[in-house]
PDB file of N, CA and C in Angstrom:
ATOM      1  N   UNK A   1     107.948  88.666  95.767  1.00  0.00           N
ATOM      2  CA  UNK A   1     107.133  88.377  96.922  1.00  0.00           C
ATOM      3  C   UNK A   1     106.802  86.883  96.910  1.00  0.00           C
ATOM      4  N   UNK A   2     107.155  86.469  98.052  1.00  0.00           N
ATOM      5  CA  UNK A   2     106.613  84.601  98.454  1.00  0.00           C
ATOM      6  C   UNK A   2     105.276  84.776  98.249  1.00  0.00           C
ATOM      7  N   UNK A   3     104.864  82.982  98.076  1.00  0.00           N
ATOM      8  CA  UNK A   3     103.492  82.774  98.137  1.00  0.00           C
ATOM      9  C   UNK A   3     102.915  83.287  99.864  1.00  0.00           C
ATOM     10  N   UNK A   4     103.835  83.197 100.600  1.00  0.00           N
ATOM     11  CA  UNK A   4     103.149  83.082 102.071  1.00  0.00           C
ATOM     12  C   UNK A   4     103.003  84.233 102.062  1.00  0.00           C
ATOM     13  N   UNK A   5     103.868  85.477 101.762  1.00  0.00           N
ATOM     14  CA  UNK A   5     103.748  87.129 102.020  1.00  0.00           C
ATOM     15  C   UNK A   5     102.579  87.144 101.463  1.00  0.00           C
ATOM     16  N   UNK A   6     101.980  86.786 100.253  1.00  0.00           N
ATOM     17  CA  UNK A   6     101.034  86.885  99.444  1.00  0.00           C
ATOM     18  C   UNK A   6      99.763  86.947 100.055  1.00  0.00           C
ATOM     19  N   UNK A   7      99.510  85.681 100.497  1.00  0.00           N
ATOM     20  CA  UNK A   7      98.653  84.705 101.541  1.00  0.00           C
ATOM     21  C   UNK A   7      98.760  85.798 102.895  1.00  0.00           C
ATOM     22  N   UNK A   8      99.896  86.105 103.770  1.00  0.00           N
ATOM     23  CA  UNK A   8      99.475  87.230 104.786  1.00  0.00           C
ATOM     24  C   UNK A   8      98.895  88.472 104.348  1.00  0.00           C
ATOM     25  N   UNK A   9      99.564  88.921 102.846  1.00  0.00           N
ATOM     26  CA  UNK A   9      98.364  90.182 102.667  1.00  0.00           C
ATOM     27  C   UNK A   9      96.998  90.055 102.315  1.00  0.00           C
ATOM     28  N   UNK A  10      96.845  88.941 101.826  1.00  0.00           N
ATOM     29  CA  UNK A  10      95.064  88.720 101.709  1.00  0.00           C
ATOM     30  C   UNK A  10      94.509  88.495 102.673  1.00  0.00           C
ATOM     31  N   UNK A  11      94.738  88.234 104.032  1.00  0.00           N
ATOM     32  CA  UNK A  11      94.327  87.647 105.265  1.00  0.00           C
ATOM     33  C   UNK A  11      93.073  89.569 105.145  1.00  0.00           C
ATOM     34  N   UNK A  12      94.092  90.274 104.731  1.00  0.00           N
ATOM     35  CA  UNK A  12      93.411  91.792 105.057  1.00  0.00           C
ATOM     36  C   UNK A  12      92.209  92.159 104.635  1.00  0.00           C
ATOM     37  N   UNK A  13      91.950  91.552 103.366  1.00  0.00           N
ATOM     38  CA  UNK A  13      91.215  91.383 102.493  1.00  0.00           C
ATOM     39  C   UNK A  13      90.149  90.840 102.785  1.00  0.00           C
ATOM     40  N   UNK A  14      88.471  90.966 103.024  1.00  0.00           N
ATOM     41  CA  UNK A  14      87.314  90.326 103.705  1.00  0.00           C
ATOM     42  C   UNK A  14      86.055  91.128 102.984  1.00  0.00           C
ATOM     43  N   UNK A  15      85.724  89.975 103.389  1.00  0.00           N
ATOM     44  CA  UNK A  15      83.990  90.264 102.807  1.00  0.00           C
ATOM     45  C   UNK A  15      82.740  90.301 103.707  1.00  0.00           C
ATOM     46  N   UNK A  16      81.862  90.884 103.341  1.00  0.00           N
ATOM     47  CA  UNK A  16      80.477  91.401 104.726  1.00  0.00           C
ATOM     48  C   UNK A  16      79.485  91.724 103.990  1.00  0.00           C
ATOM     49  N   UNK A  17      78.748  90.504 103.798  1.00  0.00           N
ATOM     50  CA  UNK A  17      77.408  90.827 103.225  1.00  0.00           C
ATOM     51  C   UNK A  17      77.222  92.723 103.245  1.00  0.00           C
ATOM     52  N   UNK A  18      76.944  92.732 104.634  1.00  0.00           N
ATOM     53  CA  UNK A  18      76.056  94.026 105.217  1.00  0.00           C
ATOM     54  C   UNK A  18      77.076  95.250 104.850  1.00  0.00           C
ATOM     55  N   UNK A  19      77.931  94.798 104.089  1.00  0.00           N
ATOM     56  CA  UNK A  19      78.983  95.965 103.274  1.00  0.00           C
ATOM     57  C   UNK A  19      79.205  95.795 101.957  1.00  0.00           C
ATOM     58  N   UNK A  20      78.791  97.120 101.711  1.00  0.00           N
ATOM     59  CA  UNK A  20      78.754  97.015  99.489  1.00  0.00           C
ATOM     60  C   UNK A  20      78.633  95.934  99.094  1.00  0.00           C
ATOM     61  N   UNK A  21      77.468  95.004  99.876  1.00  0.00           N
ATOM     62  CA  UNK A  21      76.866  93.822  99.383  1.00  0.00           C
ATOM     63  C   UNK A  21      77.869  92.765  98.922  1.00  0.00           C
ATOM     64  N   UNK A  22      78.859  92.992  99.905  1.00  0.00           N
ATOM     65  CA  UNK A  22      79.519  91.651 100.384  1.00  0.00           C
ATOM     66  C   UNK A  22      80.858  92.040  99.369  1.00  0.00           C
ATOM     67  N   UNK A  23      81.009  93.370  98.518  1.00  0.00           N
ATOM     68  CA  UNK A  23      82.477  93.153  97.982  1.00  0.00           C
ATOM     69  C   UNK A  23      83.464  93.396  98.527  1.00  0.00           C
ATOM     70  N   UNK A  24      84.608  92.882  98.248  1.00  0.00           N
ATOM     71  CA  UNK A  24      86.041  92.755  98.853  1.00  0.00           C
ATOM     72  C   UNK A  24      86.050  94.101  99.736  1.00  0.00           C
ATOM     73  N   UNK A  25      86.391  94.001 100.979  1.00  0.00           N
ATOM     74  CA  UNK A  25      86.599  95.388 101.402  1.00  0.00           C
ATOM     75  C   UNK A  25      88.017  95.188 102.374  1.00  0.00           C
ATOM     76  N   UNK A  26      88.335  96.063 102.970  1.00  0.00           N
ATOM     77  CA  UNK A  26      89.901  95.913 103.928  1.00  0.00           C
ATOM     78  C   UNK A  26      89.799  95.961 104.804  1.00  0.00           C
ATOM     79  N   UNK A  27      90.158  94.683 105.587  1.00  0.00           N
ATOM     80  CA  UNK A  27      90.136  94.485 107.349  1.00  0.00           C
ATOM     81  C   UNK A  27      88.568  94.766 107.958  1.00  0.00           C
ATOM     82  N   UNK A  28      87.622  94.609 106.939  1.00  0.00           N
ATOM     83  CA  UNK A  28      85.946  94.609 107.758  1.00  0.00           C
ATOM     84  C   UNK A  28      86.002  96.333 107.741  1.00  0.00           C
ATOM     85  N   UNK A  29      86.643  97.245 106.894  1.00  0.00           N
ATOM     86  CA  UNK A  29      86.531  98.501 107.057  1.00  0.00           C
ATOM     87  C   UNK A  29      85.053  99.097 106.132  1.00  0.00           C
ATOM     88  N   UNK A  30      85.014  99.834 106.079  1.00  0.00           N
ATOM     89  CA  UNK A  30      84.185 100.339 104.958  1.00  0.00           C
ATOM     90  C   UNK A  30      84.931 101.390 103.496  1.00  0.00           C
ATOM     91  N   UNK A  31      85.947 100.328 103.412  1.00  0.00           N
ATOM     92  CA  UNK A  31      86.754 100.756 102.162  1.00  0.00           C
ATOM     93  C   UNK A  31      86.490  99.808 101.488  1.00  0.00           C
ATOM     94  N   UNK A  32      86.093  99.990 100.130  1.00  0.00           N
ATOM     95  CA  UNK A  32      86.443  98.704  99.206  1.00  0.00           C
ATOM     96  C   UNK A  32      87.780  98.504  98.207  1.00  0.00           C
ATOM     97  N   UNK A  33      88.150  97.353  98.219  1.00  0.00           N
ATOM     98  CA  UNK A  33      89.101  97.415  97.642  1.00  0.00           C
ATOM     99  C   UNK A  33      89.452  97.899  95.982  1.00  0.00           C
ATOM    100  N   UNK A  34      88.018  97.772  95.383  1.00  0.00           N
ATOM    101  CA  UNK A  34      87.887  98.555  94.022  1.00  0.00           C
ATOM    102  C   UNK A  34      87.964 100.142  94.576  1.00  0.00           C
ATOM    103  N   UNK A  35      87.800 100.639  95.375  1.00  0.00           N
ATOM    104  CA  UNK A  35      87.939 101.966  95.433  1.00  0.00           C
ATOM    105  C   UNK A  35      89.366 102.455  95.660  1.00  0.00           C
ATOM    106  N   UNK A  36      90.427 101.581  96.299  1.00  0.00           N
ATOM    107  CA  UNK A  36      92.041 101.764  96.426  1.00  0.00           C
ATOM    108  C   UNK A  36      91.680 101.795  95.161  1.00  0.00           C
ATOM    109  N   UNK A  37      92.059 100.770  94.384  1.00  0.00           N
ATOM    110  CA  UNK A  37      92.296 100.598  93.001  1.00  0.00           C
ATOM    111  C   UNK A  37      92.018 102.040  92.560  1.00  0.00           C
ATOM    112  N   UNK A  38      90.930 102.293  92.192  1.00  0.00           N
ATOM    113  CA  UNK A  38      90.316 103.552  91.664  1.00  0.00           C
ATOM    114  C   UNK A  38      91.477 104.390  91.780  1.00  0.00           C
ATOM    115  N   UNK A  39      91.700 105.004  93.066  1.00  0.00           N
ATOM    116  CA  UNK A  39      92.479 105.670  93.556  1.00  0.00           C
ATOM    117  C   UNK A  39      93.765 105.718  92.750  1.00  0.00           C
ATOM    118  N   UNK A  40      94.549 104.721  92.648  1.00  0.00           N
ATOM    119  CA  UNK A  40      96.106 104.458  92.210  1.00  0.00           C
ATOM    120  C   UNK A  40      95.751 104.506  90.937  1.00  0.00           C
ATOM    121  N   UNK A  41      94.839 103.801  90.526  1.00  0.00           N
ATOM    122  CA  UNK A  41      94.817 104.136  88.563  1.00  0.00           C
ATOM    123  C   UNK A  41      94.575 105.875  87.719  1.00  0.00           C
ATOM    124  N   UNK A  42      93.920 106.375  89.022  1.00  0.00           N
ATOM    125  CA  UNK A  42      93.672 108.126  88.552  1.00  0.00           C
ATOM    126  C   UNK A  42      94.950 108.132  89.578  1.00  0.00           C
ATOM    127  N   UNK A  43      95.693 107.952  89.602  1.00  0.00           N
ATOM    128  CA  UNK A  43      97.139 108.575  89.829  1.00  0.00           C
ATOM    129  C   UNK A  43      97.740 109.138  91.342  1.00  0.00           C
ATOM    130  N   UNK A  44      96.652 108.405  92.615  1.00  0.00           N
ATOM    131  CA  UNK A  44      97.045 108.900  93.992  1.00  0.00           C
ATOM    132  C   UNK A  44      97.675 108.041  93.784  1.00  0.00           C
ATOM    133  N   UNK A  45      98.794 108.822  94.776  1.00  0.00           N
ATOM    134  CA  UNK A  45     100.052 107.841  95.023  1.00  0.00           C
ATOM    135  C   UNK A  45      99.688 107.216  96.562  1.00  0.00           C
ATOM    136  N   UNK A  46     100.318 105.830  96.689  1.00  0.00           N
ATOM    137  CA  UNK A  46     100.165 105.261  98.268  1.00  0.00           C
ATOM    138  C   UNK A  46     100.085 106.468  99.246  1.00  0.00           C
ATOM    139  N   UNK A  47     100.902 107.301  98.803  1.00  0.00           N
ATOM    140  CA  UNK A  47     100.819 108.194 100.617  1.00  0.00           C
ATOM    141  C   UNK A  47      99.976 109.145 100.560  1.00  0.00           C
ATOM    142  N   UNK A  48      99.462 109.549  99.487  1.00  0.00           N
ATOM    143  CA  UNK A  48      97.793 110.700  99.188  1.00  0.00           C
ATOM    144  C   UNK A  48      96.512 109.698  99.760  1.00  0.00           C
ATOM    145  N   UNK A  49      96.979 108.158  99.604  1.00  0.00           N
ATOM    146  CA  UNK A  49      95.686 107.324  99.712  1.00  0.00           C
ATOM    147  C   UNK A  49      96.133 107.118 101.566  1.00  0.00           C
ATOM    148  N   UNK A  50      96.831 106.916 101.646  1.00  0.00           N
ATOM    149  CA  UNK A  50      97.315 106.578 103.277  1.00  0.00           C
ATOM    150  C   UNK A  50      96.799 108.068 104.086  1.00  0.00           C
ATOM    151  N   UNK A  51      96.939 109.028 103.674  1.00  0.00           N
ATOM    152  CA  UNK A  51      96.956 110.261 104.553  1.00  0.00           C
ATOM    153  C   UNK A  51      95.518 110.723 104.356  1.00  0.00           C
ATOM    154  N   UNK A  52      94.514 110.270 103.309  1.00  0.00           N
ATOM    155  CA  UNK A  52      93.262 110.245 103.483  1.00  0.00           C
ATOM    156  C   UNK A  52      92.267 109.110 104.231  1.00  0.00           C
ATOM    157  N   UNK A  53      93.020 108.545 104.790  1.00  0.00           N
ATOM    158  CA  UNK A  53      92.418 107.517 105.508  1.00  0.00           C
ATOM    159  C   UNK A  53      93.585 106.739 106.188  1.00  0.00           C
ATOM    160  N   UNK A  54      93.325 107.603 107.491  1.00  0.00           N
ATOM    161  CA  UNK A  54      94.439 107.492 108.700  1.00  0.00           C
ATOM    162  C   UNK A  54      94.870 105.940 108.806  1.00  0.00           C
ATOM    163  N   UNK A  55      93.779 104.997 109.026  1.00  0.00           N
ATOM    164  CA  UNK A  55      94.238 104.214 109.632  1.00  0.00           C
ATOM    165  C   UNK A  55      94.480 103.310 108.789  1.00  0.00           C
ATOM    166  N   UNK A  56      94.614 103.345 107.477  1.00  0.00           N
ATOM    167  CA  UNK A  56      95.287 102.166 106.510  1.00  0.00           C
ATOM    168  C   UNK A  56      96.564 102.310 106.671  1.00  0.00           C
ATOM    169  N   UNK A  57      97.094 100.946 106.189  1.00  0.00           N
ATOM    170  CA  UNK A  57      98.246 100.835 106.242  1.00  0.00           C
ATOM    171  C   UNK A  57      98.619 100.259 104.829  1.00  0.00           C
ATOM    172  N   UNK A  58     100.099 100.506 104.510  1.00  0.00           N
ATOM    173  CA  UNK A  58     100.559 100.262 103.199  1.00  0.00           C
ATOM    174  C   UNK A  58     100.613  98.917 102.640  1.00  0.00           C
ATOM    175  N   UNK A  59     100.594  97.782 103.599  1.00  0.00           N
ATOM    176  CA  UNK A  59     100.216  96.226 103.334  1.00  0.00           C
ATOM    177  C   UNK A  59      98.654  96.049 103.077  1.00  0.00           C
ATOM    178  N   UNK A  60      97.760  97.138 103.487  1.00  0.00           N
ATOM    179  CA  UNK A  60      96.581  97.245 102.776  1.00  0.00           C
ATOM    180  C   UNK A  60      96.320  97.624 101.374  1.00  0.00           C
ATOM    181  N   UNK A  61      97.271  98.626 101.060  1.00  0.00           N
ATOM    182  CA  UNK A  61      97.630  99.116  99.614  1.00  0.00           C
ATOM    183  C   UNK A  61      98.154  97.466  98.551  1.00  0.00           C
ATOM    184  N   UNK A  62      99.064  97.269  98.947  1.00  0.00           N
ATOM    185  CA  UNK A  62      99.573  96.315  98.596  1.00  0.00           C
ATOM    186  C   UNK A  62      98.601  94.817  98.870  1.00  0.00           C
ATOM    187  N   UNK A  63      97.600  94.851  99.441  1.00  0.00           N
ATOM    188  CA  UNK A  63      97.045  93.647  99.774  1.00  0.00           C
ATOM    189  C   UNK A  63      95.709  93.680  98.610  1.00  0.00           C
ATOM    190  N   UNK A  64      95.677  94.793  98.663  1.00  0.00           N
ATOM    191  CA  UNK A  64      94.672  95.106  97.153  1.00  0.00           C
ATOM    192  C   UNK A  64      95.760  95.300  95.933  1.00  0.00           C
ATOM    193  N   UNK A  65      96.517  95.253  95.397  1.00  0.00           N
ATOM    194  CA  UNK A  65      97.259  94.818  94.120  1.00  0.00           C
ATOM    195  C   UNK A  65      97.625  93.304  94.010  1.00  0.00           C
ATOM    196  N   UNK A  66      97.458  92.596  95.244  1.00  0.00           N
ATOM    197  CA  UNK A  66      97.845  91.495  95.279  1.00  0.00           C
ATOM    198  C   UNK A  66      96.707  90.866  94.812  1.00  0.00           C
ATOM    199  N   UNK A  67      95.358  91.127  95.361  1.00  0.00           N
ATOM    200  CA  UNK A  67      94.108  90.396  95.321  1.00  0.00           C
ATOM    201  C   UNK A  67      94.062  91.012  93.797  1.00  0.00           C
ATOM    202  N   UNK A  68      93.942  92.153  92.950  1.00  0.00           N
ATOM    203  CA  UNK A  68      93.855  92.284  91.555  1.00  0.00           C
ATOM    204  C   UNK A  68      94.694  91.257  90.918  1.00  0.00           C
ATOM    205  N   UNK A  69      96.071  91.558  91.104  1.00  0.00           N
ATOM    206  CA  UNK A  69      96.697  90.701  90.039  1.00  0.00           C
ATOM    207  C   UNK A  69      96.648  89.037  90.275  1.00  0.00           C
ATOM    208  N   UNK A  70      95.607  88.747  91.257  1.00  0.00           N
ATOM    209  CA  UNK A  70      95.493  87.049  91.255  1.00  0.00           C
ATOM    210  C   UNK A  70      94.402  86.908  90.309  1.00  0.00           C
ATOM    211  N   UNK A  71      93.007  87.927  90.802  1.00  0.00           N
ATOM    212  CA  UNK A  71      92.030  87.848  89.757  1.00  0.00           C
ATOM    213  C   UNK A  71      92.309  88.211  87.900  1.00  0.00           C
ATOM    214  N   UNK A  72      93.360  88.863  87.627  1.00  0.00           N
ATOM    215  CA  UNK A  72      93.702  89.025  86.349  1.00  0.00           C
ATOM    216  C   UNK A  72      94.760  87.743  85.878  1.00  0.00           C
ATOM    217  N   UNK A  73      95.272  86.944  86.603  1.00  0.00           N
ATOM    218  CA  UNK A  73      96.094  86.181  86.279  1.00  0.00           C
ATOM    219  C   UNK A  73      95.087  85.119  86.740  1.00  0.00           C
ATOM    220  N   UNK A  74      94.193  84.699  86.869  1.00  0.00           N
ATOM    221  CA  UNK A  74      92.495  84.135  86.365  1.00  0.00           C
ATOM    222  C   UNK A  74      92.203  83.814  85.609  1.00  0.00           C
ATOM    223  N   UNK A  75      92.061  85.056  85.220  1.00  0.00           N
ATOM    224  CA  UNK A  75      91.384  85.761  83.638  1.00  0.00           C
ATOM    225  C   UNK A  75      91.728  84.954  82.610  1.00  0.00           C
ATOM    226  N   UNK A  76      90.650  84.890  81.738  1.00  0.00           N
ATOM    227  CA  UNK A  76      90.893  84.112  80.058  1.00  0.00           C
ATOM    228  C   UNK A  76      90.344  84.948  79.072  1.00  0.00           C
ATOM    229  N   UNK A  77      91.003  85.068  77.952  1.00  0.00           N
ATOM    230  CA  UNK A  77      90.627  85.833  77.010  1.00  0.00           C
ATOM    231  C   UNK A  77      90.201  85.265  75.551  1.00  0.00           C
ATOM    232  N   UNK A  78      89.429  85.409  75.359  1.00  0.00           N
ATOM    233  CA  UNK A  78      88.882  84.266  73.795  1.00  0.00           C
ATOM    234  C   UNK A  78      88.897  85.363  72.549  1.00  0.00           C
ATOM    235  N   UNK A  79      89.863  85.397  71.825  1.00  0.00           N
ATOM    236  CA  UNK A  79      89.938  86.134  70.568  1.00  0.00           C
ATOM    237  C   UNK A  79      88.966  86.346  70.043  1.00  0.00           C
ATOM    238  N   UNK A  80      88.265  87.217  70.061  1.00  0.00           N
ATOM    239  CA  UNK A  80      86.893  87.497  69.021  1.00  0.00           C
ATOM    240  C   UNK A  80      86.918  87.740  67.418  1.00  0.00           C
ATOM    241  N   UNK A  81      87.144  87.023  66.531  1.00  0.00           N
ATOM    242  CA  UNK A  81      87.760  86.740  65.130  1.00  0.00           C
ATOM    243  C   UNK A  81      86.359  87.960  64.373  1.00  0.00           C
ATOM    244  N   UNK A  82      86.678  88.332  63.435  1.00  0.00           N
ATOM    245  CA  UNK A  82      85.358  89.293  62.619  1.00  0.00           C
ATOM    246  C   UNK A  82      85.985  88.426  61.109  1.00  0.00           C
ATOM    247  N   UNK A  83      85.232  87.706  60.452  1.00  0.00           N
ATOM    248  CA  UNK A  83      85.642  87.656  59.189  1.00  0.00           C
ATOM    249  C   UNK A  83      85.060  88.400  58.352  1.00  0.00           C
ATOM    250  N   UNK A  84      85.595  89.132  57.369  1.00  0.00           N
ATOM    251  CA  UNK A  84      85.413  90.098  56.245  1.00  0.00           C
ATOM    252  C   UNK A  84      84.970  89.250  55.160  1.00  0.00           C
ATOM    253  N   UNK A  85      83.659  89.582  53.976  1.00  0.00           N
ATOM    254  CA  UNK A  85      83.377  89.127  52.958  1.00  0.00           C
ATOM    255  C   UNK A  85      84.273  89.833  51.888  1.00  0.00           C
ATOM    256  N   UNK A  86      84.931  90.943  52.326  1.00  0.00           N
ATOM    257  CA  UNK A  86      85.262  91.241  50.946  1.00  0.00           C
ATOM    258  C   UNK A  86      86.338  91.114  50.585  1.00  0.00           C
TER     259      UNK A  86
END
């Protein structure tokens, strides 16, 4: 996937105070995008998540894996060392 495909699926992606206190949600819906997630990690597949909520579309699916894997490719991880006395 191009940077620009990338960039058009986040366009989907929005925030609203006056919704789950402003977290990522899809197209101003009252879905959040941690709740797709949810969804696909306990194992709905795109079309169990599509057919429970008519009017998403699969570039919404995909517009929330896109917005995860930017925030995990973010991410920094600092080795937490334990030294042993004995």
């Amino acid at each position: 996937m191009t940077r620009d495909e990338e960039e058009r699926l986040l366009q989907r992606i929005t925030t609203n105070p006056q919704i789950f206190g402003g977290k990522p949600i899809i197209r101003g819906k009252r879905l959040a995008v941690e709740h797709v997630l949810s969804m696909l990690a306990a194992g709905d597949t795109p079309e169990t998540i599509l057919q429970g909520y008519p009017w998403l579309e699969m570039d919404d699916i995909r517009a929330c894996l896109v917005y995860a894997r930017r925030l995990v490719g973010r991410e920094r991880v600092e080795p937490f060392v334990l030294h042993s006395n004995s």
